[in-house]
C-alpha atoms as a PDB file:
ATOM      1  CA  UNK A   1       0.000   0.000   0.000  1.00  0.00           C
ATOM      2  CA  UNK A   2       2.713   2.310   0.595  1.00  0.00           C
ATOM      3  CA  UNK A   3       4.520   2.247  -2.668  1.00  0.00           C
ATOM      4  CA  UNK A   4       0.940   2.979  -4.345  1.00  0.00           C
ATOM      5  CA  UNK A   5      -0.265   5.835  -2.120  1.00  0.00           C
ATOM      6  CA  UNK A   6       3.325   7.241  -2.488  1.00  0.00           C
ATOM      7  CA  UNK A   7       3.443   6.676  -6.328  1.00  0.00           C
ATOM      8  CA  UNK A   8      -0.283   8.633  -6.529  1.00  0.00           C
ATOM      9  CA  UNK A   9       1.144  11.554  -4.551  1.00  0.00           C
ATOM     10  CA  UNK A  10      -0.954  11.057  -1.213  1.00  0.00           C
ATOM     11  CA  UNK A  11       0.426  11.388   2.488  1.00  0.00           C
ATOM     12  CA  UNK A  12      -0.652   9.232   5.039  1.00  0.00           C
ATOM     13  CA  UNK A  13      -2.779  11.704   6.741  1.00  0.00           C
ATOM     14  CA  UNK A  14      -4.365  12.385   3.085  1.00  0.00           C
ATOM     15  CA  UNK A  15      -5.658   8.563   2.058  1.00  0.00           C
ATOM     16  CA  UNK A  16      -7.087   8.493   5.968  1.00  0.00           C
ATOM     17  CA  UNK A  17      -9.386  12.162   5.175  1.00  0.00           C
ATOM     18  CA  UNK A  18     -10.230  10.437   1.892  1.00  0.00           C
ATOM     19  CA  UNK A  19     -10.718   6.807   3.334  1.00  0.00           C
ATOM     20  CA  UNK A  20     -12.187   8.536   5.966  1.00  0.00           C
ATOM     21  CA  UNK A  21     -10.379   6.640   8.838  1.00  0.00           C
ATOM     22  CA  UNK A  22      -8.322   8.189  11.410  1.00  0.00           C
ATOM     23  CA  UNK A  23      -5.176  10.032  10.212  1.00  0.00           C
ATOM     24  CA  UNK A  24      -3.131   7.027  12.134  1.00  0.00           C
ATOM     25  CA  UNK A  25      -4.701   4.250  10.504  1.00  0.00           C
ATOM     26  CA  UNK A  26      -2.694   4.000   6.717  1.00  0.00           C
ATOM     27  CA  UNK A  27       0.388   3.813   9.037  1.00  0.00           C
ATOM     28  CA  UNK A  28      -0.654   1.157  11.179  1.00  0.00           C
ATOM     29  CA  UNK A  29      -1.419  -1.050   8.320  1.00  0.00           C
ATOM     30  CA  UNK A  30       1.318  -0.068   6.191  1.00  0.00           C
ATOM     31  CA  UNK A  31       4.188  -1.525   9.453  1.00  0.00           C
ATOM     32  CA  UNK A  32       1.632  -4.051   9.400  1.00  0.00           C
ATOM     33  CA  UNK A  33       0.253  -3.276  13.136  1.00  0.00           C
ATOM     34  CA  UNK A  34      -3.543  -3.656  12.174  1.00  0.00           C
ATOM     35  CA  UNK A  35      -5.239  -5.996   9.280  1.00  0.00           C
ATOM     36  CA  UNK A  36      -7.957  -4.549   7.765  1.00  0.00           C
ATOM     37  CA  UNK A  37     -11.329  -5.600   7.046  1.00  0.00           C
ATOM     38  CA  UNK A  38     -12.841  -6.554   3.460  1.00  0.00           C
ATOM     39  CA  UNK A  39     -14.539  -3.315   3.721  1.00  0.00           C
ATOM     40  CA  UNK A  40     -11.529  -0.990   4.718  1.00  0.00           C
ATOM     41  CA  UNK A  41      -9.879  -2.865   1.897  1.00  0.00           C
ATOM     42  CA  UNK A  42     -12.377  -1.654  -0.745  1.00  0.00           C
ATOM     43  CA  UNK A  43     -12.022   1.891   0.881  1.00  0.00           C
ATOM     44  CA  UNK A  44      -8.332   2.176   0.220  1.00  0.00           C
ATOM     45  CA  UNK A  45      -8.431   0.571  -2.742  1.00  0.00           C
ATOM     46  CA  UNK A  46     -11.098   3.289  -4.525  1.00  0.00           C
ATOM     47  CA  UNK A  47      -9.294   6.418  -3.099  1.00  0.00           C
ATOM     48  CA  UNK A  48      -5.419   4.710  -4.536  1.00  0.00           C
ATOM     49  CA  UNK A  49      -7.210   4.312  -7.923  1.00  0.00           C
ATOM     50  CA  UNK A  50      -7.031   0.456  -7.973  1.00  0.00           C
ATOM     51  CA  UNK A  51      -8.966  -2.587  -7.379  1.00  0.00           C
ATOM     52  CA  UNK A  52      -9.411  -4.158  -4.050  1.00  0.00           C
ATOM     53  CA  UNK A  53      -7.928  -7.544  -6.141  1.00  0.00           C
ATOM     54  CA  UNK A  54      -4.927  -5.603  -7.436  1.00  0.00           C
ATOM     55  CA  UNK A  55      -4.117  -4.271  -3.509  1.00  0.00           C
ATOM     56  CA  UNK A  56      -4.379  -7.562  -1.687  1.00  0.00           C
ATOM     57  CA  UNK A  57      -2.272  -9.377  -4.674  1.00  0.00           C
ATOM     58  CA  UNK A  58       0.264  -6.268  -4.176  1.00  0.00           C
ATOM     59  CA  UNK A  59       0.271  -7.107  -0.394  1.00  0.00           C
ATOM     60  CA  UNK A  60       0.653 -10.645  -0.855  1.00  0.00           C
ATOM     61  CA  UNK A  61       3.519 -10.052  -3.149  1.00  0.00           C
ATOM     62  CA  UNK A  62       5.496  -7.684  -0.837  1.00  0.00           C
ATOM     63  CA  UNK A  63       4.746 -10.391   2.032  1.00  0.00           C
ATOM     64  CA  UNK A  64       6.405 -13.011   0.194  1.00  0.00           C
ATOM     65  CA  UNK A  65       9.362 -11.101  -0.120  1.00  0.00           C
ATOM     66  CA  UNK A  66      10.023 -10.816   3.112  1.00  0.00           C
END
């Protein structure tokens, strides 16, 4: 998630007023400190300009590189 809301210009604090979640919320998921719901998923996904699909595929991705 981080590499896309950095690549479409956004700071953390601006997904959350667009997502409408609390301005701490993209960095707990993004150190992985919360896991999100289907619904919060579909959220981020629509304000980064991608489908929910793409963004948990992305995730996984990143995962398995760790």
């Amino acid at each position: 998630m981080r590499e896309t809301r950095k690549a479409k210009g956004l700071s953390q604090e601006e997904l959350a007023a667009e997502a409408e979640f609390d301005r701490t919320y993209p960095s707990l998921l993004e150190r992985g400190l919360r896991t999100p719901t289907l619904t919060v998923i579909i959220q981020l996904a629509k304000v980064l300009g991608v489908t929910a699909a793409w963004l948990v595929n992305k995730t996984l991705e990143e995962m398995a590189k760790r």
